[in-house]
C-alpha atoms as a PDB file:
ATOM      1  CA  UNK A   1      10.128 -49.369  12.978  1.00  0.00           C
ATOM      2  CA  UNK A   2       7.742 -46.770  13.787  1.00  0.00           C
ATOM      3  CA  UNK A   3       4.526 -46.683  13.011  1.00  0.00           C
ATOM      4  CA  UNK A   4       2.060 -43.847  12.060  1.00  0.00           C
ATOM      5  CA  UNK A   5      -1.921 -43.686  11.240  1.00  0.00           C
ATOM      6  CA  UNK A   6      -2.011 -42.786   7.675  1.00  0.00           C
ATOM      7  CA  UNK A   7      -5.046 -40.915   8.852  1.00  0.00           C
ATOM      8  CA  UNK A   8      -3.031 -38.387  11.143  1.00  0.00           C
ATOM      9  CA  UNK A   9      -0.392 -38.240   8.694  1.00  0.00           C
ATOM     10  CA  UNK A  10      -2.861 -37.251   6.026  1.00  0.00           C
ATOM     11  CA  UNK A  11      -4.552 -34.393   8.272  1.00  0.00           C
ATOM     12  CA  UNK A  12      -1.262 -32.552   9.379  1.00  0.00           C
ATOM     13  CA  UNK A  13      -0.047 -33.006   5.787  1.00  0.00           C
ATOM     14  CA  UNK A  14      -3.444 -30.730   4.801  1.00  0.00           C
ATOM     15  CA  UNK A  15      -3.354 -28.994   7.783  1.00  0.00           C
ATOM     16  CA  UNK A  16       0.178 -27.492   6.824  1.00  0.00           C
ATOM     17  CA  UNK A  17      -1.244 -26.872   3.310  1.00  0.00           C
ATOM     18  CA  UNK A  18      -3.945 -24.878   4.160  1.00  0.00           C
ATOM     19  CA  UNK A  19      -2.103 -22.617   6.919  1.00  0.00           C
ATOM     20  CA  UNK A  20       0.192 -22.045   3.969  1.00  0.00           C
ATOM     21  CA  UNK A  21      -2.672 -21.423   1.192  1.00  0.00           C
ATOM     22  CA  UNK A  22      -3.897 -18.948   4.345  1.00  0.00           C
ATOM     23  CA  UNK A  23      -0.128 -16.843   3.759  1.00  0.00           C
ATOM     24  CA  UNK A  24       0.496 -18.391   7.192  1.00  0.00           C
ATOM     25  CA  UNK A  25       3.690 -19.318   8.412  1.00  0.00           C
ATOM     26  CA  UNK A  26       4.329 -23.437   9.811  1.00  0.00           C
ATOM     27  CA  UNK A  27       7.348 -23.395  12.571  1.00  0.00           C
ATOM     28  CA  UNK A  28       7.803 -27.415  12.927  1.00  0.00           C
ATOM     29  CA  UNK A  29      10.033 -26.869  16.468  1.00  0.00           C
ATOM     30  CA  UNK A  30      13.450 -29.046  15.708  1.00  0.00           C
ATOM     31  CA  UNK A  31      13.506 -28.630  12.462  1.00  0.00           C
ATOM     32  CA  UNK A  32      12.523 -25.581  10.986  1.00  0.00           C
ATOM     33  CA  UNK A  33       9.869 -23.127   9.694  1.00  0.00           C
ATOM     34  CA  UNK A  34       7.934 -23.530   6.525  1.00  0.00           C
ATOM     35  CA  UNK A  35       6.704 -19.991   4.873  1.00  0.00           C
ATOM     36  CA  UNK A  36       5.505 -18.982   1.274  1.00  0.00           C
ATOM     37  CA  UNK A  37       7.024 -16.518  -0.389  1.00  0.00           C
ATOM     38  CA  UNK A  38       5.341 -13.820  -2.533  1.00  0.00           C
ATOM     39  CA  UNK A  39       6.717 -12.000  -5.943  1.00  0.00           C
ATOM     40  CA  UNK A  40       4.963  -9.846  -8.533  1.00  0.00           C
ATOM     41  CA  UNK A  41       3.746 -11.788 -11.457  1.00  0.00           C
ATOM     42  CA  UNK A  42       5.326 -12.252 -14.577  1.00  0.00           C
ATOM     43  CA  UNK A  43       4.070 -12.702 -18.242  1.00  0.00           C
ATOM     44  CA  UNK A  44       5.062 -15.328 -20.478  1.00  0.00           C
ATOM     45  CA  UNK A  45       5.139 -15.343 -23.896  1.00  0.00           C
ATOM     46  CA  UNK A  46       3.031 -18.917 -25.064  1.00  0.00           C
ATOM     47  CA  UNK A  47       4.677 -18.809 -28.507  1.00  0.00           C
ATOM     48  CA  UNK A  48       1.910 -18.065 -30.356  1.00  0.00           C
ATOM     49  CA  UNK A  49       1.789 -14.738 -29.837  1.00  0.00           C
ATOM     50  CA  UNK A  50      -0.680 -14.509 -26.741  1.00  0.00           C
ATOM     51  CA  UNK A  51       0.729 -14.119 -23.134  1.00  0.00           C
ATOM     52  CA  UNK A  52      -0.062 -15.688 -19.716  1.00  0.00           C
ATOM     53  CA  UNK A  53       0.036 -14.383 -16.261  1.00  0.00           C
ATOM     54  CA  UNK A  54       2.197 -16.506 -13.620  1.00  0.00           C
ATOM     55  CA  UNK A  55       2.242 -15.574 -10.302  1.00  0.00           C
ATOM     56  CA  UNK A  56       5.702 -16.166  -8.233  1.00  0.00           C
ATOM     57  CA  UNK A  57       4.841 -18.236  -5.016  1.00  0.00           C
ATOM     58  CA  UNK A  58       6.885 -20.233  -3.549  1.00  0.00           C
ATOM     59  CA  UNK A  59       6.681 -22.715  -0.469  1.00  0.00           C
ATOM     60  CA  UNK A  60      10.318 -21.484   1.621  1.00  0.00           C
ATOM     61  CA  UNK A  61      12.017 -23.605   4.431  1.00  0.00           C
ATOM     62  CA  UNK A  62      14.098 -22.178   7.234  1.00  0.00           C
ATOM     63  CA  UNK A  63      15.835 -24.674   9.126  1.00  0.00           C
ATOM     64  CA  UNK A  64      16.129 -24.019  12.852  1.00  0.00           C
ATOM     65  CA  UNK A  65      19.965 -24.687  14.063  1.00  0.00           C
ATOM     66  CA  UNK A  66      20.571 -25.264  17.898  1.00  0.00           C
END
């Protein structure tokens, strides 16, 4: 089995997540690219007749084929 400091693990798990907070793009070569992807906001009604602003982000994966 292999084995991994939780340490490192931790880092590059942060690491990723704040390149990606950053708008930044994370290419992972073998496997595939990790992006976030931006769309206007949208209101929601809360159901008692106030609204709330949501913006649309989403974390996208690309997988790299060979």
């Amino acid at each position: 089995m292999l084995k991994t400091n939780p340490t490192f693990v931790d880092v590059l798990v942060a690491s990723v997540v704040e390149r990606l907070q950053r708008g930044r793009s994370v290419r992972l070569p073998g496997i595939g690219t990790l992006s976030v992807d931006h769309e206007p906001a949208s209101l929601t009604d809360t159901g008692s007749g106030g609204r709330i602003t949501s913006p649309q982000e989403r974390v996208e994966f690309k997988p790299e084929f060979r």
